[in-house]
N, C-alpha and C. Protein backbone atom coordinates (compact mmCIF):
# COMPACT_ATOMS: atom_id res chain seq x y z
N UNK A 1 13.31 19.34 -23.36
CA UNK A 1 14.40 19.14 -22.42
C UNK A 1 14.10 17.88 -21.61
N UNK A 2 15.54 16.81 -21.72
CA UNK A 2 14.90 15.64 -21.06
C UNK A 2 15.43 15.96 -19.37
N UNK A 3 14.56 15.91 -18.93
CA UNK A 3 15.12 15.49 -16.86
C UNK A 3 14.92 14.49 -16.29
N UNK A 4 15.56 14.10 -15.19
CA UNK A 4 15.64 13.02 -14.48
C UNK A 4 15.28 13.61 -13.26
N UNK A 5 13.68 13.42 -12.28
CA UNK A 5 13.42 13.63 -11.15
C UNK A 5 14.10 12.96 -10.46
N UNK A 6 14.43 14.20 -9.25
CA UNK A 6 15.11 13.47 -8.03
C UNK A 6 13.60 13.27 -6.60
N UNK A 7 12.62 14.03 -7.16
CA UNK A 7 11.79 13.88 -6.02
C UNK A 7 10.12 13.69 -7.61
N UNK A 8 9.10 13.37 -6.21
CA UNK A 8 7.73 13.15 -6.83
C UNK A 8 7.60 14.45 -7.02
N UNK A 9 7.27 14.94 -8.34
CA UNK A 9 6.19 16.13 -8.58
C UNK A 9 5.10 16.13 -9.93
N UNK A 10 3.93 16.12 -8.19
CA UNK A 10 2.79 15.97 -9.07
C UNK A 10 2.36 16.78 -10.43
N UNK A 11 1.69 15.41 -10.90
CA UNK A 11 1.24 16.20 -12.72
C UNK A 11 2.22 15.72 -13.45
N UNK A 12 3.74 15.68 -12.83
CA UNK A 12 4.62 15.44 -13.89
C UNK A 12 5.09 14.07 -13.80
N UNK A 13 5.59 13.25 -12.75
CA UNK A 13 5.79 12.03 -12.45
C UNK A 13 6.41 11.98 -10.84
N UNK A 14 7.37 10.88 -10.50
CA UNK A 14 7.62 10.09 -9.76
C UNK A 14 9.27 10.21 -9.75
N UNK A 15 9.82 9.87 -8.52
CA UNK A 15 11.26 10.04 -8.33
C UNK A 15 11.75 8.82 -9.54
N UNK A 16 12.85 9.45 -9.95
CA UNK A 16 13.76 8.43 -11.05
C UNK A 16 13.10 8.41 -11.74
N UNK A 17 11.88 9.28 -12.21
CA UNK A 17 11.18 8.94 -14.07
C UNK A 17 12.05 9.84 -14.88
N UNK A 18 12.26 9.61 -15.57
CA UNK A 18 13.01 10.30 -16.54
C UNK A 18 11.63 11.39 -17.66
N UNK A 19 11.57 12.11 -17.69
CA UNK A 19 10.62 13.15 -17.87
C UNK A 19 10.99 13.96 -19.02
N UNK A 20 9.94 14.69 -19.96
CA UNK A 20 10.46 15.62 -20.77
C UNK A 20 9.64 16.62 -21.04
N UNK A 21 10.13 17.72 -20.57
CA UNK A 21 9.60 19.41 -19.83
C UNK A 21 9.99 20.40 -20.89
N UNK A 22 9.25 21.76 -20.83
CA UNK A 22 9.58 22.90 -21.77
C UNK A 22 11.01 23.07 -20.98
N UNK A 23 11.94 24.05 -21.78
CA UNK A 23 13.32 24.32 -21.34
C UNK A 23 12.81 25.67 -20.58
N UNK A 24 12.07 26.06 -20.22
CA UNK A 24 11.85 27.27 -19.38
C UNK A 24 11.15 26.94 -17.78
N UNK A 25 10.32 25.75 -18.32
CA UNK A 25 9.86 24.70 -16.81
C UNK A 25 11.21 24.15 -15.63
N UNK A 26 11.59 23.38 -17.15
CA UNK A 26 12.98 22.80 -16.29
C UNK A 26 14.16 23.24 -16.07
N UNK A 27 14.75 24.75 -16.79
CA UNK A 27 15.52 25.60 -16.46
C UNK A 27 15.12 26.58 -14.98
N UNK A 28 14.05 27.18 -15.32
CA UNK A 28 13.39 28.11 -14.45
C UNK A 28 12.92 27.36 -12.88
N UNK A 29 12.38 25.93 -12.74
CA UNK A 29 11.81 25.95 -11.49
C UNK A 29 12.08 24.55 -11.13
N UNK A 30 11.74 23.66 -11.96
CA UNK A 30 12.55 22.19 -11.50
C UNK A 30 14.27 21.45 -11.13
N UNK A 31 14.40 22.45 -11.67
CA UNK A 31 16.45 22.04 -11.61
C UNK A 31 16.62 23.15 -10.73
N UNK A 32 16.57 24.47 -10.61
CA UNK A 32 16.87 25.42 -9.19
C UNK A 32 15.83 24.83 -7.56
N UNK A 33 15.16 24.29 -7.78
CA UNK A 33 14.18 24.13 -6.85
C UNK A 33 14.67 22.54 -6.57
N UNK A 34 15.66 21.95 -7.08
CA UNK A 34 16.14 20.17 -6.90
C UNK A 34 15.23 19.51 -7.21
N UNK A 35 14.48 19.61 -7.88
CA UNK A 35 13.53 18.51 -8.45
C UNK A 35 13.99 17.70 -9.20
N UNK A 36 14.97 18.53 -10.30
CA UNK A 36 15.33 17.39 -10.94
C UNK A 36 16.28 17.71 -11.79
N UNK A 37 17.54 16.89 -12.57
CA UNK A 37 18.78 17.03 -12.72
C UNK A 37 18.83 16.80 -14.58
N UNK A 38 19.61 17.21 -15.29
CA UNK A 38 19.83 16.87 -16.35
C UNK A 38 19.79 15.50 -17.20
N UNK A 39 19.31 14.91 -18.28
CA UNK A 39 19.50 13.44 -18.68
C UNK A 39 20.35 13.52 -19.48
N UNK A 40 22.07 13.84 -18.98
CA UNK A 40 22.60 13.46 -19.88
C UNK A 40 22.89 11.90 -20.37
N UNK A 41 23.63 11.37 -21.06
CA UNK A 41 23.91 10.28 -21.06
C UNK A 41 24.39 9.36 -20.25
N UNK A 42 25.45 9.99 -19.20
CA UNK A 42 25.85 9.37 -18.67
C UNK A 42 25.06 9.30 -16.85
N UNK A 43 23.95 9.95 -16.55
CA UNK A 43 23.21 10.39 -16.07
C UNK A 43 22.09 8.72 -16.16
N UNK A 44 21.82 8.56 -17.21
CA UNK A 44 21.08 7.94 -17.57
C UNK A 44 21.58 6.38 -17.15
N UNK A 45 22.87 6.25 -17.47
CA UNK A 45 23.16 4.78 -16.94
C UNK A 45 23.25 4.92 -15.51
N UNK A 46 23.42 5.70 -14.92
CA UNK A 46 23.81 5.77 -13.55
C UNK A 46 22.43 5.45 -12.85
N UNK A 47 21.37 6.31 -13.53
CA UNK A 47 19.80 5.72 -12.90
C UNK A 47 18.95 4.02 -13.69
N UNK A 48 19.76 3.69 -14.73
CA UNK A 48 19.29 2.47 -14.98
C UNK A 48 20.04 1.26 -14.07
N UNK A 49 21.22 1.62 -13.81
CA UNK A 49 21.94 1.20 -12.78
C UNK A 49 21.28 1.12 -11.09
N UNK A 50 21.22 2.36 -10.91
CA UNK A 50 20.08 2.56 -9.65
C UNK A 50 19.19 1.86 -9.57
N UNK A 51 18.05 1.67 -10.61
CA UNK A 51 16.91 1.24 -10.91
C UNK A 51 17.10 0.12 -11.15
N UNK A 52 18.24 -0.58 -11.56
CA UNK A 52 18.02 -2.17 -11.74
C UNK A 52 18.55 -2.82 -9.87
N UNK A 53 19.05 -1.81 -9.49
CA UNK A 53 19.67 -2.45 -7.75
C UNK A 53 18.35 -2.35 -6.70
N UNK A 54 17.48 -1.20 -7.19
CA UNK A 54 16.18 -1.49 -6.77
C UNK A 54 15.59 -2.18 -6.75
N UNK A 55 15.28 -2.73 -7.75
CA UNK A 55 13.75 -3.61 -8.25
C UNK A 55 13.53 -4.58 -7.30
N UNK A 56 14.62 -4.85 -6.29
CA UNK A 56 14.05 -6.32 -5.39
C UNK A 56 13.97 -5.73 -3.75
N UNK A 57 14.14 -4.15 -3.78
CA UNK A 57 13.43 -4.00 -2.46
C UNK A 57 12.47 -3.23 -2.73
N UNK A 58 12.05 -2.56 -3.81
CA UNK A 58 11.07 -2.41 -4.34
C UNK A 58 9.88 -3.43 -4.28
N UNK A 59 10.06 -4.39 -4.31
CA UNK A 59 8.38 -5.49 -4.05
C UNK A 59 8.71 -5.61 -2.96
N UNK A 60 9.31 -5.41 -1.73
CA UNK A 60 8.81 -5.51 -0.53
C UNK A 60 8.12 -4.47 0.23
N UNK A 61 8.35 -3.34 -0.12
CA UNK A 61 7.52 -2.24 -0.41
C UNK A 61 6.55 -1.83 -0.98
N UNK A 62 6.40 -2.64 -2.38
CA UNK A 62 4.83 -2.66 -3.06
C UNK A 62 3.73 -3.83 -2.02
N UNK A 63 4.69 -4.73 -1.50
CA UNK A 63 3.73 -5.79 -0.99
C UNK A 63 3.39 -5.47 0.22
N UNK A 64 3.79 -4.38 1.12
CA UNK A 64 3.62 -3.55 2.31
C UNK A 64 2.13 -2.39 1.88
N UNK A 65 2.44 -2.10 0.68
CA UNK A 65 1.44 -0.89 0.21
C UNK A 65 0.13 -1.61 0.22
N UNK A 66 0.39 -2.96 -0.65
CA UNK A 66 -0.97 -3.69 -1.04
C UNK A 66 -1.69 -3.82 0.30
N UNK A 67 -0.66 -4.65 1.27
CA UNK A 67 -1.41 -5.16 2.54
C UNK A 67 -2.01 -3.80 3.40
N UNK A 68 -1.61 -2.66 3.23
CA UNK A 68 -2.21 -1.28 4.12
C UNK A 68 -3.29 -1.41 3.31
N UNK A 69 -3.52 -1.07 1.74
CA UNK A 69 -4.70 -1.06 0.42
C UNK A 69 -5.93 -1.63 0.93
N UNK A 70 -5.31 -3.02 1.33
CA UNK A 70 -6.14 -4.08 1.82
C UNK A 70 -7.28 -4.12 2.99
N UNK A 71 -6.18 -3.46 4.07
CA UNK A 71 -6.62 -2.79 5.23
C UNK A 71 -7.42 -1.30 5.39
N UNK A 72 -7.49 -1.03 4.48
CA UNK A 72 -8.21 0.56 3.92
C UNK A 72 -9.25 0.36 3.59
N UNK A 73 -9.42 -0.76 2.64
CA UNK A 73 -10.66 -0.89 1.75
C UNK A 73 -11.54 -1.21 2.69
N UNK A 74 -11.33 -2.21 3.72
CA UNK A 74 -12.20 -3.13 4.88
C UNK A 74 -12.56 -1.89 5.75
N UNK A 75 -11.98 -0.38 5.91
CA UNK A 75 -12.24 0.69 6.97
C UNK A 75 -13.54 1.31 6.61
N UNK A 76 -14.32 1.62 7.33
CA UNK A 76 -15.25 2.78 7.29
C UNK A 76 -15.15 3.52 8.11
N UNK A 77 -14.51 4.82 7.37
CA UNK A 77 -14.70 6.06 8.50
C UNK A 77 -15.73 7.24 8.42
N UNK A 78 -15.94 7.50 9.71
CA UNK A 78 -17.04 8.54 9.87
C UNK A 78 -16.16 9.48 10.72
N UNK A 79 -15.91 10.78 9.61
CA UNK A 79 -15.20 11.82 10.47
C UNK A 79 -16.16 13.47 10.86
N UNK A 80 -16.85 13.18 12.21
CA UNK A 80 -17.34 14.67 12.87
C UNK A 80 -17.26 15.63 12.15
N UNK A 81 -18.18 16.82 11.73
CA UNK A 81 -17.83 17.95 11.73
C UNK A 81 -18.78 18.76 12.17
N UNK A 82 -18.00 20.56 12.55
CA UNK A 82 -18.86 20.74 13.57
C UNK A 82 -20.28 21.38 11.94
N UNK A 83 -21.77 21.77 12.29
CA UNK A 83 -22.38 21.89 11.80
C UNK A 83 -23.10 23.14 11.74
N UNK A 84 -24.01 23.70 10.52
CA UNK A 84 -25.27 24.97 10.95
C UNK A 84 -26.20 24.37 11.64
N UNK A 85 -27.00 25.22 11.36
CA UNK A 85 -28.56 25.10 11.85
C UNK A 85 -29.31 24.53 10.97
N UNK A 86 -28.84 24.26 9.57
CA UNK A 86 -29.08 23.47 8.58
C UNK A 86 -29.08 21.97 8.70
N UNK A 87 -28.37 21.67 9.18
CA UNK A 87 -27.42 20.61 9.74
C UNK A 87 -26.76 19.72 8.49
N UNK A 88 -26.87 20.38 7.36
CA UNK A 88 -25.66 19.84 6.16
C UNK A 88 -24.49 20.24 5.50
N UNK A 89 -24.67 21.98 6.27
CA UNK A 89 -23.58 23.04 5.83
C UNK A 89 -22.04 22.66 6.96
N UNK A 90 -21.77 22.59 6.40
CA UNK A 90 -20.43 22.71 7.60
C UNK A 90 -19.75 24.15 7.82
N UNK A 91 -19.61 24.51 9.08
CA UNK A 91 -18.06 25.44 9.56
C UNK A 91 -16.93 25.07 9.41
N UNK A 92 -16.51 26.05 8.06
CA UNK A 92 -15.40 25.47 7.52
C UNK A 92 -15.79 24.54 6.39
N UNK A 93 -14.69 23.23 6.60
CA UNK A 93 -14.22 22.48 5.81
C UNK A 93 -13.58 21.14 6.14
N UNK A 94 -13.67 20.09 5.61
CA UNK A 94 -13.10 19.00 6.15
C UNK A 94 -11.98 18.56 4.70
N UNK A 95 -10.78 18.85 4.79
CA UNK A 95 -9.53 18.77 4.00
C UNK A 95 -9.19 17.55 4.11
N UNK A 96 -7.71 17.14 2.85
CA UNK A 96 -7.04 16.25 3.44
C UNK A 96 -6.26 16.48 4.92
N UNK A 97 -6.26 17.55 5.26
CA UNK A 97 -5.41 17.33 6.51
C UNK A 97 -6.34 16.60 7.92
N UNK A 98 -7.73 16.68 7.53
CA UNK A 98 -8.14 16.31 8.60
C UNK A 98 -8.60 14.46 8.05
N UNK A 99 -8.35 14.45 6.74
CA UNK A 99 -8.75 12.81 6.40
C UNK A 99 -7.53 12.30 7.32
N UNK A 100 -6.30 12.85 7.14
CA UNK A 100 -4.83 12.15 7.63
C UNK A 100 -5.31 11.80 9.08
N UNK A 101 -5.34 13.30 9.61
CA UNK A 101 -5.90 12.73 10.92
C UNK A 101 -6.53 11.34 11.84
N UNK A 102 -7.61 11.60 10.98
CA UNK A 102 -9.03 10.62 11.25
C UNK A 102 -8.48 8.93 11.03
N UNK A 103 -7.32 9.56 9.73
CA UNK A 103 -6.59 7.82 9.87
C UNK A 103 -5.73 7.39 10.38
N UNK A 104 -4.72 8.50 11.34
CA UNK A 104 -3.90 7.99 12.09
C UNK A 104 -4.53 7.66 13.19
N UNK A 105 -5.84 8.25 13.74
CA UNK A 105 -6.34 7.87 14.95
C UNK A 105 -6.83 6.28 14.91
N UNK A 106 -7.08 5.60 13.66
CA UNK A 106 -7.28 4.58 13.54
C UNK A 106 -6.28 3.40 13.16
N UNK A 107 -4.94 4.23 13.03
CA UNK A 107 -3.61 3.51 12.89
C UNK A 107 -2.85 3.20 11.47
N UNK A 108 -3.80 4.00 10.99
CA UNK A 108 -2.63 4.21 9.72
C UNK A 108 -2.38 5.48 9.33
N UNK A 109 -0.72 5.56 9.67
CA UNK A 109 -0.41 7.05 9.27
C UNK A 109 0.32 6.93 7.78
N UNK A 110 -0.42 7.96 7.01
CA UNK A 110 -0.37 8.39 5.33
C UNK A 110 -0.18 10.30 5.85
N UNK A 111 0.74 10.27 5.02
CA UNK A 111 1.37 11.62 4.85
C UNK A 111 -0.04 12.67 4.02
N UNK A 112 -0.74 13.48 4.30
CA UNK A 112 -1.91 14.14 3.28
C UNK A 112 -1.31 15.05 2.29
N UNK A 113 0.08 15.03 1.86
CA UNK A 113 0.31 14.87 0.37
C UNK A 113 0.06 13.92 -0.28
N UNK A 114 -0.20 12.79 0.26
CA UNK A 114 -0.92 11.34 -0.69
C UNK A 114 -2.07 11.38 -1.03
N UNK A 115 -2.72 12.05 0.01
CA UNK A 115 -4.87 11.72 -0.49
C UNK A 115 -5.02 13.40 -0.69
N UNK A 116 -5.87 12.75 -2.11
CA UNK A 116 -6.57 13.32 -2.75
C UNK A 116 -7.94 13.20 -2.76
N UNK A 117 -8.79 14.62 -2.24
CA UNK A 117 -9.97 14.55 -1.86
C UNK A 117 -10.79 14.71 -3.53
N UNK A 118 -11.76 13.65 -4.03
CA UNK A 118 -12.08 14.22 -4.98
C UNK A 118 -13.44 15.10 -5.43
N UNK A 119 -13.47 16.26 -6.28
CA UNK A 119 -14.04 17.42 -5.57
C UNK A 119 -13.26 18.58 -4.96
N UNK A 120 -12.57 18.36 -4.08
CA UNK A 120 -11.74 19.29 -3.49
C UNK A 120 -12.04 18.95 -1.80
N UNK A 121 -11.96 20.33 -1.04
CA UNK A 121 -12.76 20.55 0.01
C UNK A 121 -13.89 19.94 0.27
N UNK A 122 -14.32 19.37 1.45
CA UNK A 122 -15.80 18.96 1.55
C UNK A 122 -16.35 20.11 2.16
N UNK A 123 -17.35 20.66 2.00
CA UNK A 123 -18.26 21.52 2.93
C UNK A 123 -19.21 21.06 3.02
N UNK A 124 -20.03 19.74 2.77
CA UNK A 124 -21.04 19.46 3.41
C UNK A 124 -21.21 17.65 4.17
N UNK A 125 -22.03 17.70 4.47
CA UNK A 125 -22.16 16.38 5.29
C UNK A 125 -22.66 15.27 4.16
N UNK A 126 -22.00 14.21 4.40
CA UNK A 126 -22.26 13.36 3.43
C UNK A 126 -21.39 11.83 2.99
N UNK A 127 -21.18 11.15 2.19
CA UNK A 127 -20.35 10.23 1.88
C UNK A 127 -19.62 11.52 0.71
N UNK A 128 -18.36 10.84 0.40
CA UNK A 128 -17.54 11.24 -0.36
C UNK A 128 -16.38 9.89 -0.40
N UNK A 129 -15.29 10.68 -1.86
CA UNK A 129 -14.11 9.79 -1.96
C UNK A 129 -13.00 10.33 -1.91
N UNK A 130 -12.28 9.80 -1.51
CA UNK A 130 -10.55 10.33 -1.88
C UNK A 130 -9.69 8.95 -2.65
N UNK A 131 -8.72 9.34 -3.22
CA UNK A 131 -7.95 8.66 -3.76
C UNK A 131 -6.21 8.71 -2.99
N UNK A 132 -6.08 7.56 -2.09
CA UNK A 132 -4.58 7.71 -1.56
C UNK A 132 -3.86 6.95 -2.31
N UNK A 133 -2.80 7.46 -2.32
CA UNK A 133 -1.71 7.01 -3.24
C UNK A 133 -0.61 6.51 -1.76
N UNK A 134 -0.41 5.32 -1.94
CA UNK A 134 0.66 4.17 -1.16
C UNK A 134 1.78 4.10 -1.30
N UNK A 135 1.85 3.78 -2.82
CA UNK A 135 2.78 3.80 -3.72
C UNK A 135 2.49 4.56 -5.11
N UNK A 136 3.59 4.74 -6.18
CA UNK A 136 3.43 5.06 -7.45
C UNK A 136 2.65 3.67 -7.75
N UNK A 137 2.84 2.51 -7.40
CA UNK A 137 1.89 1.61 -8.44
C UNK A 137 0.59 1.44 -7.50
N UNK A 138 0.19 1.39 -6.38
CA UNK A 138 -1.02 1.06 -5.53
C UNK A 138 -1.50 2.62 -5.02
N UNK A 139 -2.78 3.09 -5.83
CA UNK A 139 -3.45 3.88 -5.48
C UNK A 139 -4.93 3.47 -4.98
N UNK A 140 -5.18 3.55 -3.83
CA UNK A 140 -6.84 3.20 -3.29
C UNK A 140 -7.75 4.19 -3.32
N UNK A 141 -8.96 3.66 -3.82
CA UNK A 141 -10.10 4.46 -3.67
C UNK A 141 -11.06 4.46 -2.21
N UNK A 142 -10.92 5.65 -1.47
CA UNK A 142 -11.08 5.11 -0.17
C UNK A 142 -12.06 5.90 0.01
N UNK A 143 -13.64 5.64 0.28
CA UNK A 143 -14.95 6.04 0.65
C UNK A 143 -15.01 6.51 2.19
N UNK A 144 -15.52 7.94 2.64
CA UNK A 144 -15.49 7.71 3.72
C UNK A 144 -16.82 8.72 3.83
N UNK A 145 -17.39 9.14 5.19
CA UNK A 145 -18.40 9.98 5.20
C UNK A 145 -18.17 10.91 6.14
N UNK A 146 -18.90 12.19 5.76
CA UNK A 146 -18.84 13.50 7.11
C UNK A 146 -20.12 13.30 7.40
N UNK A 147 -20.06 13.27 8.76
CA UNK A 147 -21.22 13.37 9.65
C UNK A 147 -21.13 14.45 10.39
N UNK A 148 -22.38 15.04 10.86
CA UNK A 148 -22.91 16.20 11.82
C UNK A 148 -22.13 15.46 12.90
N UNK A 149 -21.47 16.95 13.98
CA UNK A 149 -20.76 16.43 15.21
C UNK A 149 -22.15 16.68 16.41
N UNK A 150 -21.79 15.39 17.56
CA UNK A 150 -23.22 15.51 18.25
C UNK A 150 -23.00 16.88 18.95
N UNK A 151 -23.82 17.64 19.35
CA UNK A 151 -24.06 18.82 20.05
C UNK A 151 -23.99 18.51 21.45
């Protein structure tokens, strides 16, 4: 079954990709849930149409992504957490919701449906990576570390 996303869903693609799903995926949970709409034919010119009126505010938007990319790579963050008596175990967990955080406090706000912690969860103190996604074409690999919070 071919579909045409109306929104990003991960694993499968990106708004306006034109996609092709089991008929029980895209009957059952992507087309009731608005994800995404039929490719019929005439469907299809209407988004190549779309997609060709795009393409030139589209690079002002990729060239916005690059220059944040840019500004990411040059960051080192060190985000607190509280600690054991071990002092490498953490209470809890340090998620994407608290990477988002740590980067709006430093002035760039990214939605934490974009970063991807890789690994998952952190539970211990240490360097780690995530991968934020800017755009569909500019994804950064962004290094950051958990440190013990001072007592």
């Amino acid at each position: 079954m071919e579909l045409i996303l109306k929104e990003d869903v991960q694993n499968l693609g990106f708004k306006d990709d034109l996609v092709s799903v089991k008929n029980g995926y895209g009957r059952n949970f992507l087309i009731p849930q608005g994800l995404a709409t039929l490719a019929t034919p005439s469907a299809k010119k209407v988004l190549a149409e779309n997609l060709k009126q795009r393409a030139h505010k589209e690079k002002k938007i990729v060239d916005a992504a690059n220059k944040t990319a840019e500004a990411l790579k040059s960051l080192e963050l060190k985000i607190p957490a509280k600690t054991g008596a071990a002092g490498d175990k953490l209470f809890g967990s340090v998620t994407t919701i608290d990477l988002a955080a740590a980067l709006e406090k430093v002035g760039h706000e990214i939605d934490r449906k974009f970063i991807n912690i890789q690994g998952g969860a952190v539970k211990r103190t240490g360097p780690y990576n995530a991968k934020i996604r800017l755009h569909r074409d500019v994804i950064v690999d962004f290094p950051f570390e958990v440190v013990a919070e001072a007592k």
